[in-house]
N, C-alpha and C. Protein backbone atom coordinates (compact mmCIF):
# COMPACT_ATOMS: atom_id res chain seq x y z
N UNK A 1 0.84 -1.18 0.00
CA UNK A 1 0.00 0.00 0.00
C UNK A 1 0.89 1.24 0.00
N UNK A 2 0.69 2.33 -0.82
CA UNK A 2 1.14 3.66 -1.05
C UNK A 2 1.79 4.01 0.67
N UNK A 3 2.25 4.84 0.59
CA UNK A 3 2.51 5.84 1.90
C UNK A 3 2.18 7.14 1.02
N UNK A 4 1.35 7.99 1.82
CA UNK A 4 0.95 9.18 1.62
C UNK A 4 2.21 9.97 2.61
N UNK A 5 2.64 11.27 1.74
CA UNK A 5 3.51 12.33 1.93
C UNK A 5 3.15 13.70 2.23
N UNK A 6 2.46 14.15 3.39
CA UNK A 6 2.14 15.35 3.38
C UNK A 6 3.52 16.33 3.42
N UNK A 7 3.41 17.23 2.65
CA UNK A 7 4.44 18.22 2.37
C UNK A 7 3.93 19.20 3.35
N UNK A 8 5.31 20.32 3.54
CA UNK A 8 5.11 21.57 4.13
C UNK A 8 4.51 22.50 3.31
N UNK A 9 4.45 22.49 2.35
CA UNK A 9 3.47 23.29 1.39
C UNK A 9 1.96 22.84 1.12
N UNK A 10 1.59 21.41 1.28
CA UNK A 10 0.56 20.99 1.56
C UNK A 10 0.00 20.97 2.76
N UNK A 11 0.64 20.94 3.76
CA UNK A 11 -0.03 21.05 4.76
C UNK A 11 -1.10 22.60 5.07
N UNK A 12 -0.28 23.63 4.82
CA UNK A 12 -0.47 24.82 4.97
C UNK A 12 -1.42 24.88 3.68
N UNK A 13 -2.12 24.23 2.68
CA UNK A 13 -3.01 24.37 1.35
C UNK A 13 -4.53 23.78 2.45
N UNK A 14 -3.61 22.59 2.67
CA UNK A 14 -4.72 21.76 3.40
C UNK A 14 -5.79 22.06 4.50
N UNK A 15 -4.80 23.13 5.62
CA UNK A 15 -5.38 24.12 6.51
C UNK A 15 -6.38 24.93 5.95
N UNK A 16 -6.25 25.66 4.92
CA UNK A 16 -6.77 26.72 4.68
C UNK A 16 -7.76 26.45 3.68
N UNK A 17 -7.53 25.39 3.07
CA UNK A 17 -8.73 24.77 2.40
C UNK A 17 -9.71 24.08 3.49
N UNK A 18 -9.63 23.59 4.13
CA UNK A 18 -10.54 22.91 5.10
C UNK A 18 -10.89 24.40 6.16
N UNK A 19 -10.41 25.36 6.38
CA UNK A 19 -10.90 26.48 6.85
C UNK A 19 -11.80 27.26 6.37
N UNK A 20 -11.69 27.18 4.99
CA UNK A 20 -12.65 27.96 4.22
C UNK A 20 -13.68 27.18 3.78
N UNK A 21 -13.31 25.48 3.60
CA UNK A 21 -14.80 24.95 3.74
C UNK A 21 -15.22 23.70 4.95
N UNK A 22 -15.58 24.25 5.53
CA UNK A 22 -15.28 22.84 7.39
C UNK A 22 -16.59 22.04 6.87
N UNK A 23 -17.09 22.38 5.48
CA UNK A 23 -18.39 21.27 5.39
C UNK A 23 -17.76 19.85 4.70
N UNK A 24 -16.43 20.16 3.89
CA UNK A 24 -16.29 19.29 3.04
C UNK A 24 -15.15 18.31 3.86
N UNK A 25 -14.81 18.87 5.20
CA UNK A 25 -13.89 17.83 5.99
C UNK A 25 -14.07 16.26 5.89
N UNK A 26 -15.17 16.02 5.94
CA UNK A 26 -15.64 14.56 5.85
C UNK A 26 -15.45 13.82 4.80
N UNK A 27 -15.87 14.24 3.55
CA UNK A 27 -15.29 14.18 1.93
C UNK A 27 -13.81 14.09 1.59
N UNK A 28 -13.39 15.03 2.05
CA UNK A 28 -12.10 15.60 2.03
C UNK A 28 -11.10 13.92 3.01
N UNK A 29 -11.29 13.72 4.15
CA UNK A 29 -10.59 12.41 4.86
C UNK A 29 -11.42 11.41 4.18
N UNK A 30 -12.18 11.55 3.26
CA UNK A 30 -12.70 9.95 2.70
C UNK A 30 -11.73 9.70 1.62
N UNK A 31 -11.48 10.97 0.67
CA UNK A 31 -10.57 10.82 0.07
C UNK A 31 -9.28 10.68 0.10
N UNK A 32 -8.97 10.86 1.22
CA UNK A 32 -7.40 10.70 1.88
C UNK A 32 -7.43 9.09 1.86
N UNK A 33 -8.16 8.77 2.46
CA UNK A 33 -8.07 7.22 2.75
C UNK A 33 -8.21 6.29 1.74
N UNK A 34 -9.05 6.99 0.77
CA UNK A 34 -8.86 5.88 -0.59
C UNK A 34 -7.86 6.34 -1.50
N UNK A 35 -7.11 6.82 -1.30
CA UNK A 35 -5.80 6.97 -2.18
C UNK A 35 -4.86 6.30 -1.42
N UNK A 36 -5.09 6.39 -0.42
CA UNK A 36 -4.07 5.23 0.64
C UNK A 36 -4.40 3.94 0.06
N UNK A 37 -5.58 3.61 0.48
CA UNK A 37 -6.29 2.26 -0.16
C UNK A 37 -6.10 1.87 -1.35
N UNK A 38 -6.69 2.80 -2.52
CA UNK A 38 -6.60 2.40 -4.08
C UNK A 38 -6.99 3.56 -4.88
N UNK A 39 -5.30 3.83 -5.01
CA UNK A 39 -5.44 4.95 -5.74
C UNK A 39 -6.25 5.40 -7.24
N UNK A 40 -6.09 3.91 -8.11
CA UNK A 40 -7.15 4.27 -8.77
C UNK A 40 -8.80 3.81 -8.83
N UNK A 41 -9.26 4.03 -7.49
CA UNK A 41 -10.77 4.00 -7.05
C UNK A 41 -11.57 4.71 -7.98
N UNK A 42 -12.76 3.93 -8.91
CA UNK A 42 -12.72 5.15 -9.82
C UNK A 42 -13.85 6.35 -9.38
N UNK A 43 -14.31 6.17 -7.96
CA UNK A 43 -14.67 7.39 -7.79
C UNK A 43 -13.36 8.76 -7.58
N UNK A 44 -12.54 8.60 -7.62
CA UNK A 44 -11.74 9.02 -7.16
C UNK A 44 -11.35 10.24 -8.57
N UNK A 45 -11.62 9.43 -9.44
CA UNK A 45 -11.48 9.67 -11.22
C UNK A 45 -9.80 10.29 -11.10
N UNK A 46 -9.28 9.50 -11.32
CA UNK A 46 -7.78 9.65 -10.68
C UNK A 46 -7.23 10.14 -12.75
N UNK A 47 -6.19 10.75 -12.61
CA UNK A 47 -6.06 11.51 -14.07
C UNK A 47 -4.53 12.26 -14.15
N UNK A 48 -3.84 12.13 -15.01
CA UNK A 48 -2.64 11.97 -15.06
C UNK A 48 -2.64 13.95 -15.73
N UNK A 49 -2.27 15.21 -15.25
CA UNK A 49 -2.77 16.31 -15.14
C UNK A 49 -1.57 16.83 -16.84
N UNK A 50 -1.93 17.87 -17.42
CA UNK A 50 -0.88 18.26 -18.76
C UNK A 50 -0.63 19.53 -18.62
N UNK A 51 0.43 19.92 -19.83
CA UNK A 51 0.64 21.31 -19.58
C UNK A 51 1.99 21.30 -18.90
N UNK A 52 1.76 22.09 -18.06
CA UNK A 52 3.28 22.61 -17.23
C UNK A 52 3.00 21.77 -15.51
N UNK A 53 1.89 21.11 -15.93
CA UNK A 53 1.48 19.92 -14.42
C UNK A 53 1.79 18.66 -15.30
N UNK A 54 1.91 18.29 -16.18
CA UNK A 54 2.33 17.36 -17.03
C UNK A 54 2.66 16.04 -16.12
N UNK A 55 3.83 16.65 -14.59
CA UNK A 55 4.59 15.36 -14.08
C UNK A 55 3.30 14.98 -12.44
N UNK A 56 2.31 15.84 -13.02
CA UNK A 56 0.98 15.47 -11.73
C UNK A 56 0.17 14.90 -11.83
N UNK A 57 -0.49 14.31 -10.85
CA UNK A 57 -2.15 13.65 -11.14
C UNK A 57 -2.99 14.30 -10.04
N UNK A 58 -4.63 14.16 -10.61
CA UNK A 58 -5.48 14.93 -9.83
C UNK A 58 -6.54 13.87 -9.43
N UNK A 59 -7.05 13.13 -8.29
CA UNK A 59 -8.42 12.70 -8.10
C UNK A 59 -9.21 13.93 -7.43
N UNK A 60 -10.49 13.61 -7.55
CA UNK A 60 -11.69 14.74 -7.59
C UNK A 60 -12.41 14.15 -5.77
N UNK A 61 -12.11 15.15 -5.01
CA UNK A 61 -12.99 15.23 -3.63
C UNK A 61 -14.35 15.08 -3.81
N UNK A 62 -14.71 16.49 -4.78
CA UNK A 62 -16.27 15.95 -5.30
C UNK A 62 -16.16 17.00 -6.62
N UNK A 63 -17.47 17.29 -7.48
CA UNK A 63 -16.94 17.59 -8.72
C UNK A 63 -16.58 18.80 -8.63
N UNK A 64 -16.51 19.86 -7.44
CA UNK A 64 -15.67 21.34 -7.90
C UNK A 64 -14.40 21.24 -6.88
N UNK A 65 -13.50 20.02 -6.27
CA UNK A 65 -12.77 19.89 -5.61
C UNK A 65 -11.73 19.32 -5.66
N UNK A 66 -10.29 19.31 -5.59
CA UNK A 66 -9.33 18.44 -6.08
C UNK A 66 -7.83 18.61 -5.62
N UNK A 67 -7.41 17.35 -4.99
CA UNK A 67 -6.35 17.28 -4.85
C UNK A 67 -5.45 16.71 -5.75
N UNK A 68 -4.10 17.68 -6.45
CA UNK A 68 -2.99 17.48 -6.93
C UNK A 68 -2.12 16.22 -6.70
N UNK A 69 -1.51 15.43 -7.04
CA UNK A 69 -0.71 14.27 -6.42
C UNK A 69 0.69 14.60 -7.08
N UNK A 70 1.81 13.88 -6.45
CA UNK A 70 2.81 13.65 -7.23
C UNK A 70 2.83 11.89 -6.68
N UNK A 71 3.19 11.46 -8.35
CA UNK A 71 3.29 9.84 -7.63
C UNK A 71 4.88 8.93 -7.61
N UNK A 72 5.45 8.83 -6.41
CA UNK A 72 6.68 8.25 -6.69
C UNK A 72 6.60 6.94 -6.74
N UNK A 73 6.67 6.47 -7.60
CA UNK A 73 6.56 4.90 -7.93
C UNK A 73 7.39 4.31 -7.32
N UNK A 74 8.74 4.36 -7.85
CA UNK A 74 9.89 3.55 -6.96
C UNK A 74 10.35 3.29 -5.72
N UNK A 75 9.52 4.60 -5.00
CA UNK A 75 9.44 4.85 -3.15
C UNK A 75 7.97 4.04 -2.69
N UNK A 76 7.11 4.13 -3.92
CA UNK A 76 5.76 2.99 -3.54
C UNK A 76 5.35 4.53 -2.18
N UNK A 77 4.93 6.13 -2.53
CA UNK A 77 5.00 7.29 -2.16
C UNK A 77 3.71 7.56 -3.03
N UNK A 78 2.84 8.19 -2.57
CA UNK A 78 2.32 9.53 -3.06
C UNK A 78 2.60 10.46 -2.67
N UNK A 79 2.52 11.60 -2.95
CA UNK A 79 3.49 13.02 -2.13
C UNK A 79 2.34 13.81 -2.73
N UNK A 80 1.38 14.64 -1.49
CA UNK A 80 0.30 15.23 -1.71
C UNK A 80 1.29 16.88 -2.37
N UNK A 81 0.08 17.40 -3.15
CA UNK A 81 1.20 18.92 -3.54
C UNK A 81 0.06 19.83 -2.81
N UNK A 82 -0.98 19.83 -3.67
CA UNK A 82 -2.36 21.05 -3.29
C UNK A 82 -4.06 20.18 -3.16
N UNK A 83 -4.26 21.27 -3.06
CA UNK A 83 -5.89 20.61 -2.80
C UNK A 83 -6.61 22.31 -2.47
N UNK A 84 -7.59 22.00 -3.61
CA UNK A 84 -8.49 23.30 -3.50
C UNK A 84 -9.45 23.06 -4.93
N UNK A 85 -10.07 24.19 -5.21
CA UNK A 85 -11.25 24.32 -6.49
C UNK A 85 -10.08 23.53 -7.43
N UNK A 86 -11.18 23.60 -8.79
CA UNK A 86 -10.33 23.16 -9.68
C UNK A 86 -9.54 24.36 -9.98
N UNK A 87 -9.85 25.34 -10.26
CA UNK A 87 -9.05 26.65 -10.97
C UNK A 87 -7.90 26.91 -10.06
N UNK A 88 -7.38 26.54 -8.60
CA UNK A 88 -6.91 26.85 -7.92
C UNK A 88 -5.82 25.87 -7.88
N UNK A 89 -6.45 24.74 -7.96
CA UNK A 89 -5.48 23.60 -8.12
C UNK A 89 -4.58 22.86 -9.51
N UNK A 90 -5.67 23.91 -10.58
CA UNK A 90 -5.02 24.02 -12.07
C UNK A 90 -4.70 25.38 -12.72
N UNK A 91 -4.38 26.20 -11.79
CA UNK A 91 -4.03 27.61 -11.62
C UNK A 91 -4.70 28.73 -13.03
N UNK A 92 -5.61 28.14 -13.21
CA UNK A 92 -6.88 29.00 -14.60
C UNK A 92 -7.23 30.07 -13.76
């Protein structure tokens, strides 16, 4: 099973996203846990991100919500980056 990587830059995304919405906390740790579990859950709609995110992937909290991934394969790692709207988390 993965090991999840909270970063110091995620952590501080993570705060302030769950501050600005304390409804979606529950959503928000369901999805923590199934990326632990199985990352590609396909509620999860897990998606390999392009562009200048090219080396990221995004599963969906719910459909206006989303956390960023980086996936280290060889460490058997996910390494969380962001988590917020989509525009926020795909910087539009």
């Amino acid at each position: 099973m993965p090991k999840l990587i909270f970063t110091n830059s995620y952590e501080k995304r993570a705060k302030k996203f769950i501050k600005k919405h304390p409804e979606l906390i529950s959503q928000y740790e369901k999805t923590l846990k199934l990326i632990e579990l199985n990352p590609s859950h396909p509620s999860l709609r897990l998606h390999k991100l392009e562009g200048k995110l090219s080396d990221l992937y995004s599963v969906s909290i719910n459909i206006s919500y989303r956390i960023s991934l980086e996936f280290t394969i060889t460490d058997d790692e996910i390494i969380l980056i962001n988590v917020g709207s989509h525009n926020e988390v795909y910087g539009h």
